[in-house]
Each structure stands twice: as structure tokens, then as C-alpha cells.
Protein backbone atom coordinates (compact mmCIF):
# COMPACT_ATOMS: atom_id res chain seq x y z
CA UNK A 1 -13.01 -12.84 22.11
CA UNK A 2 -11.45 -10.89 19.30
CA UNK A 3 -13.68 -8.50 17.65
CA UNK A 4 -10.89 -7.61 14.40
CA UNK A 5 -9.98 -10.33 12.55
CA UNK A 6 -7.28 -10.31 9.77
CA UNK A 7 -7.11 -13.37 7.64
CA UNK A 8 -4.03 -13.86 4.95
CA UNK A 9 -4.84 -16.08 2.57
CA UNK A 10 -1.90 -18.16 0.61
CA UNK A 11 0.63 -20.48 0.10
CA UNK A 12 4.68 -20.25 0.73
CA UNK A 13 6.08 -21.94 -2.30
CA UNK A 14 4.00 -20.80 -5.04
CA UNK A 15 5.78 -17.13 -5.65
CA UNK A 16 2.85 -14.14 -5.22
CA UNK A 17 0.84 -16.19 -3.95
CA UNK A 18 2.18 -15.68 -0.76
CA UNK A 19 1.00 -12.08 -0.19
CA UNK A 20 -2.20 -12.45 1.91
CA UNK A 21 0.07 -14.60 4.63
CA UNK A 22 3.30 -11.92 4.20
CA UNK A 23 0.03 -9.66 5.62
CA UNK A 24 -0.86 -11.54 8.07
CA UNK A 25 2.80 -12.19 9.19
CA UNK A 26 3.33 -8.51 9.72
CA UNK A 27 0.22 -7.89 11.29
CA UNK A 28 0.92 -10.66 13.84
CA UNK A 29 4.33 -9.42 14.46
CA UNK A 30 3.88 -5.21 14.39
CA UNK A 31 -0.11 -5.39 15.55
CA UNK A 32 -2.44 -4.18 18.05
CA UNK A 33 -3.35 -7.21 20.63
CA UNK A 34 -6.74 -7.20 20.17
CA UNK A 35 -6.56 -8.34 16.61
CA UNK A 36 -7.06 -11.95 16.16
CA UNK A 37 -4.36 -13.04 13.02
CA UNK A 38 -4.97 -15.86 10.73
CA UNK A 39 -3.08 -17.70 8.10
CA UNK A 40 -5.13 -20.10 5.57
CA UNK A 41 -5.09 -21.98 2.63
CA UNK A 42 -8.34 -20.31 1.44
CA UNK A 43 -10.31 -23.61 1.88
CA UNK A 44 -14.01 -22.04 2.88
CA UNK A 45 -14.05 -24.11 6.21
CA UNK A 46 -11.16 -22.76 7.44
CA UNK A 47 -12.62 -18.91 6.79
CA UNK A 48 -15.49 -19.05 8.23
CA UNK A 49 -13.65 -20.75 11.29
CA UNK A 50 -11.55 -17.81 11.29
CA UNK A 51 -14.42 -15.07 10.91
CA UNK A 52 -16.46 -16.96 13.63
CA UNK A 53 -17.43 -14.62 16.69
CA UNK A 54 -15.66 -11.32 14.65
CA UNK A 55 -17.23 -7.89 14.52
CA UNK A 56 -15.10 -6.92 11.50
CA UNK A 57 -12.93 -9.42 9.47
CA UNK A 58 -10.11 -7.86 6.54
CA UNK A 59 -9.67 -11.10 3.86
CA UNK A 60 -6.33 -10.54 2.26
CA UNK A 61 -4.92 -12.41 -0.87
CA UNK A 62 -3.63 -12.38 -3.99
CA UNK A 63 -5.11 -12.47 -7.27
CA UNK A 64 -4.54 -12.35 -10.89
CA UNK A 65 -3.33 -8.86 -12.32
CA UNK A 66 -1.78 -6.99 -15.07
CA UNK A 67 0.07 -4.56 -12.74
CA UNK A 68 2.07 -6.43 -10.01
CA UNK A 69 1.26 -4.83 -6.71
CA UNK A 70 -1.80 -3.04 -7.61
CA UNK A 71 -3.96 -3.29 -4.30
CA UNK A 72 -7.80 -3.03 -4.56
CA UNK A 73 -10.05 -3.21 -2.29
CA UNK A 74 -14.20 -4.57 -2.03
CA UNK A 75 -16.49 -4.98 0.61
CA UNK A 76 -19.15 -7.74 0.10
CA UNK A 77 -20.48 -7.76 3.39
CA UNK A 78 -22.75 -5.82 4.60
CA UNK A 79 -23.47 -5.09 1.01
CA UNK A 80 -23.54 -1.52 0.53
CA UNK A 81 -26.67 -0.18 -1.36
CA UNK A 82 -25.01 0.86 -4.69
CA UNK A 83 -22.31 -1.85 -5.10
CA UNK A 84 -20.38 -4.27 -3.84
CA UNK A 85 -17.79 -6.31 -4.89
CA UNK A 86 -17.70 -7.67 -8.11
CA UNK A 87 -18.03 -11.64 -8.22
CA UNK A 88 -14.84 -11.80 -10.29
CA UNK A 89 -12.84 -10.23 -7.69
CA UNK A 90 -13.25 -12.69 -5.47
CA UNK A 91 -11.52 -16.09 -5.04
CA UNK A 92 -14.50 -19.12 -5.75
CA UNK A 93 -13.38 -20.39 -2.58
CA UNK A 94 -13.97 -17.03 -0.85
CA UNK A 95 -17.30 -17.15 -2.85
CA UNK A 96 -17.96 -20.02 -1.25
CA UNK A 97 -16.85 -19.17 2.46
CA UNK A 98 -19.60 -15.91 2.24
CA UNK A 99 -22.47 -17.46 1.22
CA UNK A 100 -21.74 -20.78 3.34
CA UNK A 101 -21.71 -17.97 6.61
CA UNK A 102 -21.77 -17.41 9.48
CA UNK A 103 -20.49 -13.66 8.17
CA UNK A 104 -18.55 -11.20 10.92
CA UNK A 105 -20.70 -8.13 10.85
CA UNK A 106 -18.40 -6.81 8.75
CA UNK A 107 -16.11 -8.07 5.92
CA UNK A 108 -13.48 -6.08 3.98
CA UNK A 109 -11.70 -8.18 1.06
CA UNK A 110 -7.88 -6.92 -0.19
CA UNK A 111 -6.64 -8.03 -3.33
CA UNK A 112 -2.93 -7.66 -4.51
CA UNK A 113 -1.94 -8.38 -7.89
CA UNK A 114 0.11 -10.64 -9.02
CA UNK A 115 1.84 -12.69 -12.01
CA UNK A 116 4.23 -15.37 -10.67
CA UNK A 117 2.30 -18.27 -9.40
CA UNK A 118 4.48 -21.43 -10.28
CA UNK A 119 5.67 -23.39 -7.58
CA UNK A 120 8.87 -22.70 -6.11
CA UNK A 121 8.82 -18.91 -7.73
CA UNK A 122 10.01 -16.18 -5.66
CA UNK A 123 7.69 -13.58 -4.86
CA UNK A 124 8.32 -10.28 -7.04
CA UNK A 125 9.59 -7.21 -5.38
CA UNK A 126 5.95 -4.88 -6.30
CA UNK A 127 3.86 -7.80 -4.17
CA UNK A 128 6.30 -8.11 -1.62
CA UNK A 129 6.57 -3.99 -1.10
CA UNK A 130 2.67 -4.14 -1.42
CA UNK A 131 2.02 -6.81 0.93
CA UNK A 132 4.24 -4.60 3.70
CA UNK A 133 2.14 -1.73 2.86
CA UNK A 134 -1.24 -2.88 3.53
CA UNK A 135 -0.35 -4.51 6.96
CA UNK A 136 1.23 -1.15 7.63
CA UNK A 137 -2.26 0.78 6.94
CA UNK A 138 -4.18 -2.02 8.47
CA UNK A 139 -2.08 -1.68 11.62
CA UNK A 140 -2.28 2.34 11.62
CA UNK A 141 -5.71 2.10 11.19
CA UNK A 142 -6.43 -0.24 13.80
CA UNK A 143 -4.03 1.36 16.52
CA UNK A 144 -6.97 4.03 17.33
CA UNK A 145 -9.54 3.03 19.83
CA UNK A 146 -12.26 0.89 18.43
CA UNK A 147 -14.83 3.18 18.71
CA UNK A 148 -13.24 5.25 16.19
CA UNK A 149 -12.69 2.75 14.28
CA UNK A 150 -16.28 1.68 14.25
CA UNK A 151 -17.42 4.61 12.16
CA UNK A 152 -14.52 4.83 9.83
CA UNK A 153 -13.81 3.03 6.83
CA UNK A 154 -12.07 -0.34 7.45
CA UNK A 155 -9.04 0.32 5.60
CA UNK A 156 -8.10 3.76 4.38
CA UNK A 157 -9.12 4.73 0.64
CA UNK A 158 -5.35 5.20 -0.01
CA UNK A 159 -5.52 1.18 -0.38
């Protein structure tokens, strides 16, 4: 069993909104084997079969945003002591998927904005360039032992 978990969340024909699976993509393609890689729609059933049985679970997708590309970062579980994530940076069906549990013992949620989300747009250059940088950092930061990993921050603060 797969203790990492990476799960893209998107859709192919509906321009930015394919960012979370261009993640996943890379990840699956560039990443360490012991990282279990998952594509979704975002539907909460398919999440927390995903995040079932992981020790640490990055949730990657796109959302609204005034600067295309801009990558933020939250984690609502465990639920640090002075903050969180803010409700509104959260999909409602990712809402739904953490209160509905099981949760991995840990969950780290990456955003990318994004403006184009019409059917059959391409995706713009600042998501796509975005999308290959955090599945770069999520790889480098998963290619040291676990152990390391354990104590460190899930994904670097540069993201």
C-alpha cells in the first residue's frame, strides 16, 4: 500500500481546468514509485476512494483567480492550531470529500489559478507552465527518503 498519494483533479476539454490532471500526469510519468497517482473528476466518492489507506495525500486543482498561474497552497487536515484553509479555497465538492472522511493522516490542497473554463478552451500558457512546476516540486520533494519527508513540510513554501 501507497503511503503518498497525489490526486489531480479536472477535466480535459474545459481549458484550465485541466491543471490538477496535467499534475498528476507528470507526476505519474517523472515520479517516485511509491507514490500512488490519481486522476478525478472531483466527485467526493471518488476522493476519498483515492485518499483511502494514505499517510499523506496532495489534492491538486484549479480554481478561480485573477492572476493565471498563481499557485497557493492550504492544509485542512490535520488542522493546524492557528489556521487552516479558508472554506472559500476549497472546491464544495472537496468540502464535501473532507468532512464525508475517511481523511489520510495528512492532506495538503494546491490551487492554481485560472480564467478559461469554457468547454473546448485551450489551457493558457501561465496554468500550463504552473501545472509543470508543482509536479516538479512535488516530485523533488518526494525523491528523499520518507522519513525525511515525514518531518518536512509537504510541499516546499516556494509553492
Amino acid at each position: 500500500m501507497n503511503t503518498r498519494c497525489v490526486i489531480g483533479i479536472g477535466c480535459d476539454d474545459h481549458g484550465d481546468q485541466i491543471a490538477g490532471l496535467l499534475v498528476a500526469r507528470r507526476i505519474a510519468a517523472l515520479g517516485p514509485g511509491d507514490v500512488a497517482v490519481h486522476e478525478s473528476t472531483g466527485a467526493p466518492e471518488q476522493l476519498v476512494a483515492a485518499w483511502t489507506g494514505a499517510g499523506e495525500t496532495i489534492v491538486v486543482e484549479a480554481m478561480p483567480g485573477a492572476v493565471p498561474g498563481t499557485v497557493s497552497r492550504c492544509q485542512p487536515h490535520p488542522r493546524p492550531v492557528a489556521g487552516g484553509c479558508s472554506p472559500t479555497r476549497l472546491s464544495p465538492d472537496l468540502r464535501e470529500a473532507l468532512a464525508l472522511g475517511p481523511l489520510p493522516e495528512r492532506v495538503t490542497v494546491i490551487t492554481i489559478a485560472a480564467q478559461r473554463f469554457s468547454s473546448c478552451a485551450g489551457v493558457s500558457p501561465e496554468v500550463a507552465l504552473a501545472a509543470h512546476r508543482v509536479a516538479s516540486i512535488i516530485v523533488d520533494g518526494w525523491s528523499v527518503p520518507a522519513s525525511a519527508v515525514a518531518s518536512a513540510v509537504a510541499v516546499p513554501a516556494g509553492v
